[in-house]
Protein backbone atom coordinates (compact mmCIF):
# COMPACT_ATOMS: atom_id res chain seq x y z
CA UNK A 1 0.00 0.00 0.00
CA UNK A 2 1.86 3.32 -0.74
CA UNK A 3 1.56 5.99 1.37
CA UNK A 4 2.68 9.41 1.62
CA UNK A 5 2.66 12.30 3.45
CA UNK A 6 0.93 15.39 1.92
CA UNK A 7 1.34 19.01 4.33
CA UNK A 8 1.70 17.12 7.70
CA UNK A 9 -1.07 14.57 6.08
CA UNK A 10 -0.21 10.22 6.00
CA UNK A 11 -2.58 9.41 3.20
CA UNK A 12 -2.43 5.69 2.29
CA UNK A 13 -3.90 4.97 -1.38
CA UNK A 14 -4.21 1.72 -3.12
CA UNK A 15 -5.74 -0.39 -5.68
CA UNK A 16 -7.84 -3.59 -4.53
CA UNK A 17 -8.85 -6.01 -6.96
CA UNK A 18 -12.89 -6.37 -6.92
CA UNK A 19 -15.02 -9.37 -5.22
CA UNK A 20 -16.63 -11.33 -8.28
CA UNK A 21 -14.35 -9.53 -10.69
CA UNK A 22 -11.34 -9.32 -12.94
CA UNK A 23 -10.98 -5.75 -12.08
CA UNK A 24 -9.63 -3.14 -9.76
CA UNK A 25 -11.03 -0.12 -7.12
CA UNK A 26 -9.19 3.12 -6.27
CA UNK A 27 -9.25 3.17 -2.22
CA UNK A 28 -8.11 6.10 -0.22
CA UNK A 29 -7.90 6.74 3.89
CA UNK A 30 -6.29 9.59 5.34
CA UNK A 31 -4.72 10.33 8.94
CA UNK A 32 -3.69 13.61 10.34
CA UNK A 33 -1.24 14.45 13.20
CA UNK A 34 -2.86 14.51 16.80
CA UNK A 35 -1.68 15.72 20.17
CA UNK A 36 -0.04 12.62 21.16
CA UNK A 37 2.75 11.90 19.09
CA UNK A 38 2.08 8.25 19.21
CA UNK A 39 -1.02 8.15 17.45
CA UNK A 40 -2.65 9.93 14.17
CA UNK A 41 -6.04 10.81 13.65
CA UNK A 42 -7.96 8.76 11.22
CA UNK A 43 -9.89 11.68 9.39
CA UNK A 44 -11.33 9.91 6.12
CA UNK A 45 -11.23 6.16 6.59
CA UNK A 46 -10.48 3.64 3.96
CA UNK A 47 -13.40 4.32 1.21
CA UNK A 48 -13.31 3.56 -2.61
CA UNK A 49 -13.11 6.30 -4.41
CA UNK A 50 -14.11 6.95 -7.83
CA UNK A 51 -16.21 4.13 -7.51
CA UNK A 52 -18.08 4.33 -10.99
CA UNK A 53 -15.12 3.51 -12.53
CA UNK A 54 -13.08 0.19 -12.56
CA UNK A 55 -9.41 -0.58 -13.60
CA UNK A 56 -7.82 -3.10 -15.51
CA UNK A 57 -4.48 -3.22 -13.38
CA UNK A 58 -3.80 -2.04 -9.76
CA UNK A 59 -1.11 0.54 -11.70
CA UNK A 60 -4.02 2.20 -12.71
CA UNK A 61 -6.53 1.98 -9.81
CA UNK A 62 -3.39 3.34 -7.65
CA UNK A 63 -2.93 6.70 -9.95
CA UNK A 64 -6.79 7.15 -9.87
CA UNK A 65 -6.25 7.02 -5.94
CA UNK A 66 -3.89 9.46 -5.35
CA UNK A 67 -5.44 11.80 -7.50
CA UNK A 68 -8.61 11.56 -5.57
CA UNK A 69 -6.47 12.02 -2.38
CA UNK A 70 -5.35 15.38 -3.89
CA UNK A 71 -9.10 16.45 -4.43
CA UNK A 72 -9.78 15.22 -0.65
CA UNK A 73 -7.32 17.11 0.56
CA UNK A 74 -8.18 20.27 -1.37
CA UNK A 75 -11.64 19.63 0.59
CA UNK A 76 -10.06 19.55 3.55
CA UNK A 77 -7.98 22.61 3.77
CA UNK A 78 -10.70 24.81 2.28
């Protein structure tokens, strides 16, 4: 699962291959810092993402996913 951090952000974004299905979802969660240093803040749990729209590889359903992450995170600093 790759994750990065984004302005202070961990965001973890993958691609899972589908139940009953030869194809892939985009799937984003996102944690933020909290006061103890120990622990982060789980601030959009794991959700698909884009989810009218399947991907032939996880290559693909990865890219979608960190896109969306950088639309998420737009949201959440406006």
């Amino acid at each position: 699962m790759p994750i990065k951090i984004i302005d202070g952000y961990e965001v973890e974004f993958t691609g899972e291959a589908l139940e009953g299905a030869a194809q892939w979802g985009a799937f984003v969660s996102i944690f933020a810092p909290s006061a103890n240093p120990m622990h982060l803040m789980h601030i959009v749990p794991k959700r698909r993402v884009s989810a009218d729209q399947v991907f032939s590889d996880q290559h693909a359903a990865e890219l979608e996913a960190e896109r969306a992450a950088s639309l998420i995170l737009q949201q959440l600093r406006a």
